[in-house]
C-alpha atoms as a PDB file:
ATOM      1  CA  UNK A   1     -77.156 -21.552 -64.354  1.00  0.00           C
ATOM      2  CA  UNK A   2     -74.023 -23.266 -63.045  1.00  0.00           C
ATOM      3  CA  UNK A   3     -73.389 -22.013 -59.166  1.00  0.00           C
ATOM      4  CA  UNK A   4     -69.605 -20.929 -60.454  1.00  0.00           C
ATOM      5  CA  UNK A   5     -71.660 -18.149 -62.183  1.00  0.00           C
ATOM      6  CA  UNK A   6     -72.672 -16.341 -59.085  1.00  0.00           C
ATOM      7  CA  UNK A   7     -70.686 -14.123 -57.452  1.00  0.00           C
ATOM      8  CA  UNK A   8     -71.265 -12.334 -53.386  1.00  0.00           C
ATOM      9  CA  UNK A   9     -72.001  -8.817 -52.839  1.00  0.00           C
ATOM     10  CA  UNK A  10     -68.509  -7.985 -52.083  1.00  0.00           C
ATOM     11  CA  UNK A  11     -67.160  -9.374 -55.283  1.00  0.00           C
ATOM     12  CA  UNK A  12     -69.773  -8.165 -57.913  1.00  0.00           C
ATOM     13  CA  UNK A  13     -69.656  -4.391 -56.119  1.00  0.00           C
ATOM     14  CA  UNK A  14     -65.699  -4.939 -57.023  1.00  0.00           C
ATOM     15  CA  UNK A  15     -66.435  -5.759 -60.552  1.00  0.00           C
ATOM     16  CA  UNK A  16     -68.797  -2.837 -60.847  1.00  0.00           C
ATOM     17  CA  UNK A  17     -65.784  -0.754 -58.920  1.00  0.00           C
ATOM     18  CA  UNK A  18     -68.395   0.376 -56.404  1.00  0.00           C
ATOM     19  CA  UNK A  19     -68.495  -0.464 -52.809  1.00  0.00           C
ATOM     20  CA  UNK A  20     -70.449  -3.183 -51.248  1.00  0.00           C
ATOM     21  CA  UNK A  21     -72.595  -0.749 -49.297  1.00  0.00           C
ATOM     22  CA  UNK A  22     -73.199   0.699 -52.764  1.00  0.00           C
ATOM     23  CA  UNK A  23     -74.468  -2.220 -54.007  1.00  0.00           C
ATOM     24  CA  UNK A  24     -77.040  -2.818 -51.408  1.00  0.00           C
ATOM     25  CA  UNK A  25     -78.302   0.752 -51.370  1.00  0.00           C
ATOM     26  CA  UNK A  26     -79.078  -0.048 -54.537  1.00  0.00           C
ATOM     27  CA  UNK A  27     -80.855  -3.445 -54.016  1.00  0.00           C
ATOM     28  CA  UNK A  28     -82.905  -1.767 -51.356  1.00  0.00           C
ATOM     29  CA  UNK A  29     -83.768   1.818 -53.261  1.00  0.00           C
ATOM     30  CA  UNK A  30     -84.872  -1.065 -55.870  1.00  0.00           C
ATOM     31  CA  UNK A  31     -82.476  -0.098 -58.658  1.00  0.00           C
ATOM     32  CA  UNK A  32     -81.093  -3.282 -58.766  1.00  0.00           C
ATOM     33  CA  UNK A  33     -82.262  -7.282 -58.059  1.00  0.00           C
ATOM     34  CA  UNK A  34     -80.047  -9.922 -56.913  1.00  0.00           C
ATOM     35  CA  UNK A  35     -80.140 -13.275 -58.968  1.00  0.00           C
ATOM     36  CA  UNK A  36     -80.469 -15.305 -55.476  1.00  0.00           C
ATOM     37  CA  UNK A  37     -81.139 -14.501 -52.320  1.00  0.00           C
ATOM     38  CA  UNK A  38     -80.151 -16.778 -49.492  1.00  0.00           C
ATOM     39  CA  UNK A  39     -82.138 -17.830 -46.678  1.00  0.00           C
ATOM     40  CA  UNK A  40     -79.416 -15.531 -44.267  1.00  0.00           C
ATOM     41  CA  UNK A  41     -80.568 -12.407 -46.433  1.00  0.00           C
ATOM     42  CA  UNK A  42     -77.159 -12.532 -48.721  1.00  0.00           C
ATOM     43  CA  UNK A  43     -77.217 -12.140 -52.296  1.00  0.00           C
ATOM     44  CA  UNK A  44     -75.796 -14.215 -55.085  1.00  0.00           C
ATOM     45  CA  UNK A  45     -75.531 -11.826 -58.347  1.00  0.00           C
ATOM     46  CA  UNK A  46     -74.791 -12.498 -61.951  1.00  0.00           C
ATOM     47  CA  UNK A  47     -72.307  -9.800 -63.025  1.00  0.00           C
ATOM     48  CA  UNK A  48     -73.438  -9.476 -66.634  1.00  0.00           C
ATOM     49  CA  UNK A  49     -76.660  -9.180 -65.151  1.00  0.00           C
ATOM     50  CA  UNK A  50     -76.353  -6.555 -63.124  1.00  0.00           C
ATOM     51  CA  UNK A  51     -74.075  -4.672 -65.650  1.00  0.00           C
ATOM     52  CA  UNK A  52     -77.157  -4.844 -67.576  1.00  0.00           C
ATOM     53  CA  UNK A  53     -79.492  -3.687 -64.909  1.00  0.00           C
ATOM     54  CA  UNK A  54     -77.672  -0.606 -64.565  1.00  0.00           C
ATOM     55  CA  UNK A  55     -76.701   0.364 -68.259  1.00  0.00           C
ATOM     56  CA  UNK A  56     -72.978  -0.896 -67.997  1.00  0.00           C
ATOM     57  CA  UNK A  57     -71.529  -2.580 -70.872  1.00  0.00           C
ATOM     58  CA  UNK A  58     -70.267  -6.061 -70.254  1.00  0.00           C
ATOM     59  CA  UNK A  59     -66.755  -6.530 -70.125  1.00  0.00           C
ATOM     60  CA  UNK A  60     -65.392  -9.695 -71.761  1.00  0.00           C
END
């Protein structure tokens, strides 16, 4: 998967329209799993991916 695909915390919480926070509540209650997760302990997410992790319909 080309890099470009990825997206940070901050900007896949915004295309969920949730809050960053949200997002890694939910990576830690283990509702949701990052595609990456870089050496510092950030994630890299796939956004159709994680619509699909939590039930959301993608939008294209």
């Amino acid at each position: 998967m080309p890099p470009s695909e990825l997206v940070s915390t901050p900007e896949a919480a915004k295309a969920l329209g949730v809050s960053a926070r949200t997002l890694q509540r939910y990576v830690r209650n283990g509702q949701v799993t990052p595609e990456i997760t870089l050496p510092s302990g950030q994630y890299r997410w796939n956004v159709a991916k994680l619509r699909r992790q939590i039930g959301m319909a993608d939008e294209e």
